[in-house]
N, C-alpha and C. Protein backbone atom coordinates (compact mmCIF):
# COMPACT_ATOMS: atom_id res chain seq x y z
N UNK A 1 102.06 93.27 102.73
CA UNK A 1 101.28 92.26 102.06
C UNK A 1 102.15 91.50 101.09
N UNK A 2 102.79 92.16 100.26
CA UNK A 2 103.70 91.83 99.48
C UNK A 2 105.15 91.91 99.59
N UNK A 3 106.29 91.50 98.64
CA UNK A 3 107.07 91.66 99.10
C UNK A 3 107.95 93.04 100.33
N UNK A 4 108.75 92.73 101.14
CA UNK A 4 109.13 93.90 102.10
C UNK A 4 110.53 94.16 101.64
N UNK A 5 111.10 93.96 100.30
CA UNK A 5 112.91 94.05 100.33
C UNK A 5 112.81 95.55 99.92
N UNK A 6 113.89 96.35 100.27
CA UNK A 6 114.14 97.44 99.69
C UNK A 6 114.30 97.37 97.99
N UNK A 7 113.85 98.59 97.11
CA UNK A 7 113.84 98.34 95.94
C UNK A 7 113.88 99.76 95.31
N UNK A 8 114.56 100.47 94.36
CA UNK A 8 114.18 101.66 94.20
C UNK A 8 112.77 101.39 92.70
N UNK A 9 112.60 100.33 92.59
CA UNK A 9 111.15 100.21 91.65
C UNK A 9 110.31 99.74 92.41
N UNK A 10 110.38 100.20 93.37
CA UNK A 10 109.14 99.54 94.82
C UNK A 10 107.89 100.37 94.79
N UNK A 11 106.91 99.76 94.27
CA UNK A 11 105.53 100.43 94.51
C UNK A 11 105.03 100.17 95.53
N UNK A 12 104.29 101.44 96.27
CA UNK A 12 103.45 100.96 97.13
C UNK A 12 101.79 101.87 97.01
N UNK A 13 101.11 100.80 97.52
CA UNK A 13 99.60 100.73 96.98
C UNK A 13 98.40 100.78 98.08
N UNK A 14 97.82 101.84 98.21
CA UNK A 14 96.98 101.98 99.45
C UNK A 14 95.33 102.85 98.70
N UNK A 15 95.24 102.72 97.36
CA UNK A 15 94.46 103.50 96.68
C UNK A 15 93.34 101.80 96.29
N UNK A 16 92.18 101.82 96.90
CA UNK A 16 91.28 100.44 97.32
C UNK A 16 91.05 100.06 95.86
N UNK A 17 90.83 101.31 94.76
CA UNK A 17 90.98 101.24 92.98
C UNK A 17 91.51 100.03 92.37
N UNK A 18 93.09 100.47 92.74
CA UNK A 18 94.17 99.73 92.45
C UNK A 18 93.90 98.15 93.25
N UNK A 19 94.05 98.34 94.65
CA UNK A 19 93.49 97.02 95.19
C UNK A 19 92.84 95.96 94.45
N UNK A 20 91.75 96.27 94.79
CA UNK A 20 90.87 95.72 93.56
C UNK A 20 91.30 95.17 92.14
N UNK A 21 91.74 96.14 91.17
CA UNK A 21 91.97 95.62 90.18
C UNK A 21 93.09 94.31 90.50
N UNK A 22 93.91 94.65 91.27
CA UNK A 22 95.18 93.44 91.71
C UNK A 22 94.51 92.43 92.11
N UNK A 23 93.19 92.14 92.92
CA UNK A 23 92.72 91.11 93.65
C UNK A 23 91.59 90.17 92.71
N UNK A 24 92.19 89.99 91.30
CA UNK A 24 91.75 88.88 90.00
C UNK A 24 92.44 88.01 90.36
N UNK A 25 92.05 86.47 90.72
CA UNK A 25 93.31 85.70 90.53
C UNK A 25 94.07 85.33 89.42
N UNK A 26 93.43 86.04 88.05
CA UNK A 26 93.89 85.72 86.56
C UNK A 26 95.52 86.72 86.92
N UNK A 27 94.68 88.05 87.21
CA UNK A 27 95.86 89.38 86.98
C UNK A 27 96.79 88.95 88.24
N UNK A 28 96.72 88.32 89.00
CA UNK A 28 97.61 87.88 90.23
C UNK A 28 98.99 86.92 89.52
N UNK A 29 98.35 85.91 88.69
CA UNK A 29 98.87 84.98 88.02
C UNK A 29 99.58 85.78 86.87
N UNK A 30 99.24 86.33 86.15
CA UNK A 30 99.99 87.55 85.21
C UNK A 30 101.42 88.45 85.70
N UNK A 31 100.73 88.81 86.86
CA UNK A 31 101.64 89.63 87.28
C UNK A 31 102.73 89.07 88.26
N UNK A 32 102.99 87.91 88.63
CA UNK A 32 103.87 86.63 89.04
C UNK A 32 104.45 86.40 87.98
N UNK A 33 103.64 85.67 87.06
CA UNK A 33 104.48 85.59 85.29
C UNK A 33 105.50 86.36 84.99
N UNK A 34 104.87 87.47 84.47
CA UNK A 34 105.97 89.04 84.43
C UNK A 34 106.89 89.29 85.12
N UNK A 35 107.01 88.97 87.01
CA UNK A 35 107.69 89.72 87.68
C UNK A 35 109.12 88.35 87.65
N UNK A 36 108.51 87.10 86.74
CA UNK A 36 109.24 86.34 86.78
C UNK A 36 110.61 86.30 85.63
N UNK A 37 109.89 87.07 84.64
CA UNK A 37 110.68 87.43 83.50
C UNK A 37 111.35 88.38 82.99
N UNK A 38 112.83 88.76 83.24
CA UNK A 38 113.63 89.67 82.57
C UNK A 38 112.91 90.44 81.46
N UNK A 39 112.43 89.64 80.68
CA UNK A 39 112.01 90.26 78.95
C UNK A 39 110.86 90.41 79.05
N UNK A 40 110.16 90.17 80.20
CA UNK A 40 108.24 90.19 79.94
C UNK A 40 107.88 89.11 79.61
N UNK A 41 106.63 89.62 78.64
CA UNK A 41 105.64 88.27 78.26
C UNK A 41 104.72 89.33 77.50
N UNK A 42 104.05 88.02 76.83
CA UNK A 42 103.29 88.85 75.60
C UNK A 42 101.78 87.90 76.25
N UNK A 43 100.65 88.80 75.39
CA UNK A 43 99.08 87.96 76.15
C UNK A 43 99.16 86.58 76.19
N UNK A 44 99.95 85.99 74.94
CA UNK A 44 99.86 84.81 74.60
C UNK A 44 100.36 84.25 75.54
N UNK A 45 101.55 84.49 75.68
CA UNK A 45 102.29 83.63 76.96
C UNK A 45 101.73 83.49 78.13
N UNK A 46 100.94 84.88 78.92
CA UNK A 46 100.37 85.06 80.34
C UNK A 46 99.08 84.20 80.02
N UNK A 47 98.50 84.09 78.50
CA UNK A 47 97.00 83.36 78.23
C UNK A 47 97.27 81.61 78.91
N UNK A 48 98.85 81.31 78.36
CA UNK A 48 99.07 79.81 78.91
C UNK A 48 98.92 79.92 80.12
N UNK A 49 99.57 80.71 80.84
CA UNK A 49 99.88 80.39 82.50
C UNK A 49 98.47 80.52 82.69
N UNK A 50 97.76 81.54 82.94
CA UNK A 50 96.16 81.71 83.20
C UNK A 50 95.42 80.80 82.92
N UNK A 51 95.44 79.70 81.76
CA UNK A 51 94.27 79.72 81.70
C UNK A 51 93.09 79.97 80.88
N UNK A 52 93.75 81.16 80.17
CA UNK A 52 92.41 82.08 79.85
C UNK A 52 92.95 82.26 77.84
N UNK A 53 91.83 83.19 77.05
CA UNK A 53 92.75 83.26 75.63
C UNK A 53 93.36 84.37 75.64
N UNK A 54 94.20 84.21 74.60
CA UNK A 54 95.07 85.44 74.67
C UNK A 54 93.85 87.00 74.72
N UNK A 55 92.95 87.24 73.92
CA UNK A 55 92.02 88.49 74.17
C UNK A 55 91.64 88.78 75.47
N UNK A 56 91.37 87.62 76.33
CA UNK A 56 90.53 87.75 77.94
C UNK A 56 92.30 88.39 78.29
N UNK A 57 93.15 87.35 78.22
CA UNK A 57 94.57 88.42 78.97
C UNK A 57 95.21 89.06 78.64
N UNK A 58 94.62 89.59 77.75
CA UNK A 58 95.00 91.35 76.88
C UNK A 58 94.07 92.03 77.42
N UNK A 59 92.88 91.84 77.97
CA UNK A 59 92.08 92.74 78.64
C UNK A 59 92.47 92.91 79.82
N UNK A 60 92.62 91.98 80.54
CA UNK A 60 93.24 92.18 82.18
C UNK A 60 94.35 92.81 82.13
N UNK A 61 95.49 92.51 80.98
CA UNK A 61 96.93 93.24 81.06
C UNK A 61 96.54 94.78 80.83
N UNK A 62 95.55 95.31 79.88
CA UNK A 62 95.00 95.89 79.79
C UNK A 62 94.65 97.02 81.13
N UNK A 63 93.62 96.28 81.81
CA UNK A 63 93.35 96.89 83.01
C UNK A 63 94.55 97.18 83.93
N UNK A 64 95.51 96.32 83.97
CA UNK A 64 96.61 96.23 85.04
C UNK A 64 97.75 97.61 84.62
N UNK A 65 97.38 97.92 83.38
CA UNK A 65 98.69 98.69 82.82
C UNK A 65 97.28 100.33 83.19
N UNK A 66 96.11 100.16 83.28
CA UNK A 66 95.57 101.25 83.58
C UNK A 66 95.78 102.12 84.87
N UNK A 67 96.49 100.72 85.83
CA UNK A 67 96.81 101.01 86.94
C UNK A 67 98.08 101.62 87.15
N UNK A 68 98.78 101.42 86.26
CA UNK A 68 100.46 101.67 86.49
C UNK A 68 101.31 100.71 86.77
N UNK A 69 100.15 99.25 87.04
CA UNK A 69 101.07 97.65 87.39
C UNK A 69 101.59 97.14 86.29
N UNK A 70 101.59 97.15 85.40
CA UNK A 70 102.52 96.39 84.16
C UNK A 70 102.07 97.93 82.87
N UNK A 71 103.68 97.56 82.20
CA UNK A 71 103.55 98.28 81.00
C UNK A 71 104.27 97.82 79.73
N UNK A 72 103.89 98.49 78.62
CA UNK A 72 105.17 97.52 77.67
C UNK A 72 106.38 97.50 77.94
N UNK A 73 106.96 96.43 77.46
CA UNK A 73 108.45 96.10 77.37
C UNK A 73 109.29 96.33 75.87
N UNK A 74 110.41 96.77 76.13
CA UNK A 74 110.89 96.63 74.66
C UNK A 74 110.43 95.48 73.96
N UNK A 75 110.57 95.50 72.65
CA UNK A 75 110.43 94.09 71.68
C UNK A 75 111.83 93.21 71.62
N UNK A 76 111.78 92.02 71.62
CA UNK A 76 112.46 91.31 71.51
C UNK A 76 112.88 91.02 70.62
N UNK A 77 112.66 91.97 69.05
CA UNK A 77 112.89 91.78 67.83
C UNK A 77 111.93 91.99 66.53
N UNK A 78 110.89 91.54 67.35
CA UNK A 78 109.39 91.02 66.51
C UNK A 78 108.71 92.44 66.70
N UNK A 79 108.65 93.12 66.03
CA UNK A 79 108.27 94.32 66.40
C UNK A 79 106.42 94.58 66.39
N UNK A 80 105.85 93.43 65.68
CA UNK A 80 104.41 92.87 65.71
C UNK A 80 104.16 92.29 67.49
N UNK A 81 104.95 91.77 68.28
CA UNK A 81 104.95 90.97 68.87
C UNK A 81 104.74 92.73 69.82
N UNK A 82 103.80 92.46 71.06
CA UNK A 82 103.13 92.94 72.56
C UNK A 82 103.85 92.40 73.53
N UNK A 83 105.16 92.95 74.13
CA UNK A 83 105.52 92.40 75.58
C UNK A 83 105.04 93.12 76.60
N UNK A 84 105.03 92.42 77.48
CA UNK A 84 104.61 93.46 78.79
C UNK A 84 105.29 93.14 80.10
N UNK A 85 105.27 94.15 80.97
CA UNK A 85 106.55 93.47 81.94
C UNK A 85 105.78 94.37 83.22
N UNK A 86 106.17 94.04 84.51
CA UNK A 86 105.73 94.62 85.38
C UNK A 86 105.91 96.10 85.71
N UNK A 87 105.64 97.02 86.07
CA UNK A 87 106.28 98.50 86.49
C UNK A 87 107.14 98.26 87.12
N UNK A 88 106.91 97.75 88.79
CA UNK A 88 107.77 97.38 89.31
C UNK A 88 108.13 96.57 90.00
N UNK A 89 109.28 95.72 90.21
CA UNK A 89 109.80 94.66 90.96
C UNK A 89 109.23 94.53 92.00
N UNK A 90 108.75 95.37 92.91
CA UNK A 90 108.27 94.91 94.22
C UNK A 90 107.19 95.85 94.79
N UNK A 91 106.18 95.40 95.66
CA UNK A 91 105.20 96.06 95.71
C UNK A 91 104.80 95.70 96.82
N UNK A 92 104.19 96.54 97.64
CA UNK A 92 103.89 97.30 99.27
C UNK A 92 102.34 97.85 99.27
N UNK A 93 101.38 96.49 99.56
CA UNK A 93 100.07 97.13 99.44
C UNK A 93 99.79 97.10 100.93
N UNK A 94 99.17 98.29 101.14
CA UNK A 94 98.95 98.44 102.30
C UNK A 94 97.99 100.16 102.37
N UNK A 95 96.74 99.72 103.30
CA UNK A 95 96.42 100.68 103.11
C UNK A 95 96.02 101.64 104.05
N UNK A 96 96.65 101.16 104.75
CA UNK A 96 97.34 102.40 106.16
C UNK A 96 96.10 102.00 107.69
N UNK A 97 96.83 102.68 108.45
CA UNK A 97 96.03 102.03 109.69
C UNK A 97 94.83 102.79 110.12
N UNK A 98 94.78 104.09 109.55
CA UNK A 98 93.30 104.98 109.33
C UNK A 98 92.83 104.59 108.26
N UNK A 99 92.97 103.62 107.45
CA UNK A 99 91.96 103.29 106.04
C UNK A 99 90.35 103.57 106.39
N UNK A 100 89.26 103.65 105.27
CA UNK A 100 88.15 103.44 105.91
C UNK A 100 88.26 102.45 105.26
N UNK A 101 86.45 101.95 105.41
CA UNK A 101 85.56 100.73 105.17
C UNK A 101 85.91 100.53 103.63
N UNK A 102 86.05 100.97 102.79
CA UNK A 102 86.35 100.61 101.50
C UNK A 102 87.68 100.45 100.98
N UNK A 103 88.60 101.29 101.45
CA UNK A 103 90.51 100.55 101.72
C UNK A 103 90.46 99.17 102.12
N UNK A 104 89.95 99.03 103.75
CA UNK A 104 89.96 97.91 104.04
C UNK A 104 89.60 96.99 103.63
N UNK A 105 88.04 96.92 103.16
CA UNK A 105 87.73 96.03 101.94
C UNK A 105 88.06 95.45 101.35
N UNK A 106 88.96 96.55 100.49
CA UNK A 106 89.84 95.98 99.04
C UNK A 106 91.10 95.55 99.44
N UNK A 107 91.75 95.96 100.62
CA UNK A 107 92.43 95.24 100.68
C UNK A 107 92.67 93.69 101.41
N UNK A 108 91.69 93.65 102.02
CA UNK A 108 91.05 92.47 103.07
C UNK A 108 90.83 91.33 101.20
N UNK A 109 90.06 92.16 99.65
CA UNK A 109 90.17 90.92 98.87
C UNK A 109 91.62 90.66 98.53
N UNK A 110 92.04 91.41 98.30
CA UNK A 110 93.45 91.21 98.02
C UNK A 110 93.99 90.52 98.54
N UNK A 111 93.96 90.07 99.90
CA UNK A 111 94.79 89.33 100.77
C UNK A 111 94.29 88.17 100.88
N UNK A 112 92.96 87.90 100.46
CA UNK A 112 92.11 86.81 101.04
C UNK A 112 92.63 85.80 99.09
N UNK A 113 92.60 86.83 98.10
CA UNK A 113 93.00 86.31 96.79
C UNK A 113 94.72 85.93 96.63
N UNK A 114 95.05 86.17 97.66
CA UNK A 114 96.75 86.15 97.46
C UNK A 114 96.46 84.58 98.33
N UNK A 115 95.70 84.40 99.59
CA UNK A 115 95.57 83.40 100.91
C UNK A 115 95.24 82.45 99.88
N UNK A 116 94.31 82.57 98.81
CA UNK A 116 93.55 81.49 97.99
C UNK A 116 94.51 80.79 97.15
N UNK A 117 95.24 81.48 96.44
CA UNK A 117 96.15 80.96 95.36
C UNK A 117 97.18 80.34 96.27
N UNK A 118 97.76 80.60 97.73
CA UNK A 118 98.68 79.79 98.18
C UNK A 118 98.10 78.97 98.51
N UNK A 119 96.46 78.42 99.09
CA UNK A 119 96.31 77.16 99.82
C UNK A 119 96.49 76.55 98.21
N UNK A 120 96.22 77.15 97.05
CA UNK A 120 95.92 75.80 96.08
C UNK A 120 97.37 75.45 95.22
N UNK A 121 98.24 76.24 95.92
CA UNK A 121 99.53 75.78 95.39
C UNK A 121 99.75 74.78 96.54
N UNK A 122 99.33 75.31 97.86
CA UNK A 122 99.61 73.71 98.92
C UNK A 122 98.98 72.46 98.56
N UNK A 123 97.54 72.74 98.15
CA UNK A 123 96.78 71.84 97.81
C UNK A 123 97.28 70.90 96.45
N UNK A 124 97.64 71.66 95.79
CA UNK A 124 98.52 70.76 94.21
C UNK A 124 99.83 70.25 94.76
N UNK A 125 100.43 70.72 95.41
CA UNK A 125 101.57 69.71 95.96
C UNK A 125 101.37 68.60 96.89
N UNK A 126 100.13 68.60 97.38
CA UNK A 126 99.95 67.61 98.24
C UNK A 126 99.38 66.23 97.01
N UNK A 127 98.67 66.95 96.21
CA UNK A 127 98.27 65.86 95.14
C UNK A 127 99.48 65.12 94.29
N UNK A 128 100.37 66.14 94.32
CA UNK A 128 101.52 64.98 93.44
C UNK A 128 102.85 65.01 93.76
N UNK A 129 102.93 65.21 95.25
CA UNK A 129 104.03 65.13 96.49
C UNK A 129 105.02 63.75 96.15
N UNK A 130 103.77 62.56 95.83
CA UNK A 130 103.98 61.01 95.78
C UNK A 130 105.04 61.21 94.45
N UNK A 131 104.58 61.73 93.77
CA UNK A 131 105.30 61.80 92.61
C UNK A 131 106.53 62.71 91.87
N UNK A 132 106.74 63.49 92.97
CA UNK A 132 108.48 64.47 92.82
C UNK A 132 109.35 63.34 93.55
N UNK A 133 110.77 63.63 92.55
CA UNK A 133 111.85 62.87 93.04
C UNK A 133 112.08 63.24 95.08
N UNK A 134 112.82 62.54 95.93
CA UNK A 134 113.00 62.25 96.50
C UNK A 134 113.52 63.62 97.53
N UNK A 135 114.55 64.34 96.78
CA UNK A 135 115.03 65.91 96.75
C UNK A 135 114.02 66.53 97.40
N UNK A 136 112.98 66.51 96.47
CA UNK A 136 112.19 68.15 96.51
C UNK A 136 110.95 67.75 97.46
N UNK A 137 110.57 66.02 97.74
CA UNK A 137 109.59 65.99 98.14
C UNK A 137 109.95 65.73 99.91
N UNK A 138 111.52 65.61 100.15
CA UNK A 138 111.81 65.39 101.25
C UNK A 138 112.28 67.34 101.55
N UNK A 139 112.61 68.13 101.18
CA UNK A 139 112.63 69.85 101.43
C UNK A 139 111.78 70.51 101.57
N UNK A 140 110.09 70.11 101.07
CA UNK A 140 108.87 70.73 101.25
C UNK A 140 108.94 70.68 102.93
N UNK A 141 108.21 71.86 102.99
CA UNK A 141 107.80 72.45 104.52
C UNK A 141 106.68 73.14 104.75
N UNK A 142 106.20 72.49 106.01
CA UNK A 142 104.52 73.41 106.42
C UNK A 142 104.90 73.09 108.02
N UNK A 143 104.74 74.36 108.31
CA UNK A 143 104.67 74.40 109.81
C UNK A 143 103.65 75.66 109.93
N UNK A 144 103.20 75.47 111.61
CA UNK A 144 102.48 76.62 112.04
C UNK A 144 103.31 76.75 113.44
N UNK A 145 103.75 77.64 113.77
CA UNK A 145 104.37 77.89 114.66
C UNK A 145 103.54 78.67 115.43
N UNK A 146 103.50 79.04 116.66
CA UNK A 146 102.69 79.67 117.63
C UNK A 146 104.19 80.62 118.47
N UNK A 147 104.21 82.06 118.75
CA UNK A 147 105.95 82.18 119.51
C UNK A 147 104.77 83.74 120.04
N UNK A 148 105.97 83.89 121.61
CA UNK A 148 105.48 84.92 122.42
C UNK A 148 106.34 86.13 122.01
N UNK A 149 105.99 87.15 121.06
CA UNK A 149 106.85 87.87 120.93
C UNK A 149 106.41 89.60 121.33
N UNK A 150 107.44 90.45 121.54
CA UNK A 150 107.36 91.81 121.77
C UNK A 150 106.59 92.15 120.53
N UNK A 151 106.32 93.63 119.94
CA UNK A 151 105.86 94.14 118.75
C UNK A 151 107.61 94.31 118.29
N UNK A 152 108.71 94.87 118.63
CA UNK A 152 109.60 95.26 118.74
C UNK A 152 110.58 93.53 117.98
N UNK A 153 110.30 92.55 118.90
CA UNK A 153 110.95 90.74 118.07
C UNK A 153 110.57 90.54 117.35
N UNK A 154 109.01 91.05 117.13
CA UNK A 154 108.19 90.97 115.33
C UNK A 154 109.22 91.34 114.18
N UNK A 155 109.11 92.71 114.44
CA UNK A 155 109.47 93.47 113.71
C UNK A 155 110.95 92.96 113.58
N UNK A 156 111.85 92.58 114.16
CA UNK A 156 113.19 92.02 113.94
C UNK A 156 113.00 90.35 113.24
N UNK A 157 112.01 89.90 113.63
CA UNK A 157 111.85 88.40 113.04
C UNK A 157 111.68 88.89 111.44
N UNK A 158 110.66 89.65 110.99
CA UNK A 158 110.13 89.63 109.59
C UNK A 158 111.38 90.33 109.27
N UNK A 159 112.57 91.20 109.73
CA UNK A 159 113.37 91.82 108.90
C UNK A 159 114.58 90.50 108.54
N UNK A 160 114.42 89.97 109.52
CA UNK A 160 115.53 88.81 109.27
C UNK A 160 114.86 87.64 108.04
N UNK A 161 113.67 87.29 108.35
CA UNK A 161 113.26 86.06 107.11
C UNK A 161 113.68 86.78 105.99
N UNK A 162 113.09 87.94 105.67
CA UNK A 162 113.26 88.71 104.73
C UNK A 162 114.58 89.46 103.81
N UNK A 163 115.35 89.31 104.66
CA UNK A 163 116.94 89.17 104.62
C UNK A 163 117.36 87.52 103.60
N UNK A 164 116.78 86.82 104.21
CA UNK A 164 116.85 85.47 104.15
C UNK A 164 116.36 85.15 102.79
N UNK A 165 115.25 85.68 102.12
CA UNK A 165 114.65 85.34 101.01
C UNK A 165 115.37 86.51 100.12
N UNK A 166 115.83 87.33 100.47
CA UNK A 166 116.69 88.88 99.27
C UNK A 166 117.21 88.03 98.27
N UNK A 167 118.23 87.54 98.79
CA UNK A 167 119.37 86.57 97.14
C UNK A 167 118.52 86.02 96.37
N UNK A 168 116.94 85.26 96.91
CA UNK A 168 116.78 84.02 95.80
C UNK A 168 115.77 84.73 94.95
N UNK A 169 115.22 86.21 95.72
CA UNK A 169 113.94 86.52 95.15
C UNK A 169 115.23 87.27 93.75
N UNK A 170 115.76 87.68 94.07
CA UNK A 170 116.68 88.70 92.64
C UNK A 170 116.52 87.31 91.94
N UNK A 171 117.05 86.25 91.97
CA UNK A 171 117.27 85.35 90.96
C UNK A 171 116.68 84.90 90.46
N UNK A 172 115.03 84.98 90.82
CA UNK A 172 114.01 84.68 89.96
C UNK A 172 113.69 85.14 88.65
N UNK A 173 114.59 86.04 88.41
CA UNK A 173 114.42 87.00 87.11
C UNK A 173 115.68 86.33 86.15
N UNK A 174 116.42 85.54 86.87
CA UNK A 174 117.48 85.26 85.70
C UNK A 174 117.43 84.45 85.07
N UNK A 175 118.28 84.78 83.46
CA UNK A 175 117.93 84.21 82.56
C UNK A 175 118.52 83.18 82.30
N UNK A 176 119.43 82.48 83.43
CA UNK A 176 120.35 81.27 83.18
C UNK A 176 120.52 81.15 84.75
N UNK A 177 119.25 80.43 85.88
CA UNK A 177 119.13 80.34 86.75
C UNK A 177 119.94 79.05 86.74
N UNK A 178 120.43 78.51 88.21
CA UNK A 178 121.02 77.16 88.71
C UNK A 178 120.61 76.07 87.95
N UNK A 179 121.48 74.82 87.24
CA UNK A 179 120.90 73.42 86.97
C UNK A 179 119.90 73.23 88.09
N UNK A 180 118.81 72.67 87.60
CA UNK A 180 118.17 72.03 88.74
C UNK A 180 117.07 72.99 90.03
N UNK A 181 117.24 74.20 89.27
CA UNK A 181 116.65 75.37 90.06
C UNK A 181 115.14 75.17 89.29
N UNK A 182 113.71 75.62 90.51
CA UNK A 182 112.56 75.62 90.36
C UNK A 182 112.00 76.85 90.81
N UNK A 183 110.81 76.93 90.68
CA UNK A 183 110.00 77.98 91.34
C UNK A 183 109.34 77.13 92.30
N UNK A 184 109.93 78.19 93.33
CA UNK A 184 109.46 78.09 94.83
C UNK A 184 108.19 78.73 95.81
N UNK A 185 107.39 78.47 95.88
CA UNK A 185 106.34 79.21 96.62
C UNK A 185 107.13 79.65 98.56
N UNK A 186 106.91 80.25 98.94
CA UNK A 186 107.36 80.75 100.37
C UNK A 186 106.50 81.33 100.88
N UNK A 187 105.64 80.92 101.81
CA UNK A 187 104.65 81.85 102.12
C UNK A 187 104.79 82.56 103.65
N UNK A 188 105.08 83.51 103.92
CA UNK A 188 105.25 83.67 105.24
C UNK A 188 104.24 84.64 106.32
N UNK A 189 103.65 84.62 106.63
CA UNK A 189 102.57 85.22 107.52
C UNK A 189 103.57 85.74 108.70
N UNK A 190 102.82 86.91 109.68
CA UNK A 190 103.09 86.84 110.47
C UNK A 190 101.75 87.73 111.47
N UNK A 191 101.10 87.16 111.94
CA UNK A 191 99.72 87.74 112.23
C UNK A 191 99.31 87.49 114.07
N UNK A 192 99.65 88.96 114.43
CA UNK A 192 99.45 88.95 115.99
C UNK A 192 98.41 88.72 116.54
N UNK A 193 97.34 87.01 117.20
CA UNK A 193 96.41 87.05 117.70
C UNK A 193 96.33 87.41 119.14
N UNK A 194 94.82 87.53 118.54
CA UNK A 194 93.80 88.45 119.64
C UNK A 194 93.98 87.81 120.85
């Protein structure tokens, strides 16, 4: 569901509990924030990205750290000051191929809340596409591809994209990324129809 790179802070998540609590689009947005930042983030900061006030995303960080998904971070100095940072870098929800009716569930919102936040990051780029320099609005990409593959070419296709995205996903955390470097959405599906 989530990222697939090897990681030794790699969680993986098949408990419908946990699901759930992950499938907020506030705590989705939080926990993107965080996984974006070396040093964390404090409510205040995740309150801008969200949306929401700093108390509503002290409650969700709240809930998320009940889970084991974010916990404090050292202080940055301010020893008044609440950081919070993710547990771990990468995370593997999945809740196995015997799940019952309530695994599946939660994880069916999870996926459907992860599906939501990417159409409306497609949807906001299409609204002000007209208006990015020339660069970024001629590199955007949407394709749907349709391909006849083994279970066996699957499984070699997703290890290779995934290969492909390793370097840029580490660099999302750095604290003196490329001139001219953005945050990138990548969305990649790969879903065998019926």
């Amino acid at each position: 569901m989530t990222e697939a790179r090897p990681d030794s802070r790699r969680m993986t998540i098949s408990d419908p509990q946990v699901m759930r609590a992950m499938a907020h689009p506030a705590r989705i947005a939080i926990m993107e924030y965080l996984n974006s930042r070396e040093s964390g983030g404090t409510a205040t900061e995740c309150a801008e990205i969200v949306g929401l006030s700093p108390s509503a995303t002290s409650y969700h960080l709240r809930a998320l750290a009940k889970f084991g998904l974010v916990e404090q971070a050292p202080s940055r100095g301010d020893a008044r000051e609440r950081l919070w940072r993710v547990s771990s870098s990468s995370v593997l929800v999945e809740a196995g191929r015997d799940a019952g009716p309530e695994a599946r569930a939660a994880e069916q919102a999870l996926v459907e809340a992860h599906a939501v936040r990417g159409m409306e990051r497609t949807r906001d780029w299409l609204r002000r596409a007209g208006d990015e320099p020339a660069e970024w609005y001629d590199t955007a990409l949407f394709t749907d591809t349709l391909l006849l593959l083994t279970a066996e070419e699957l499984s070699g296709l997703n290890d290779a994209v995934m290969a492909l995205l390793r370097p840029y996903q580490a660099r999302r955390r750095q604290a003196d990324p490329p001139p001219g470097a953005r945050s990138v959405a990548v969305q990649y599906r790969t879903v065998p129809l019926a």
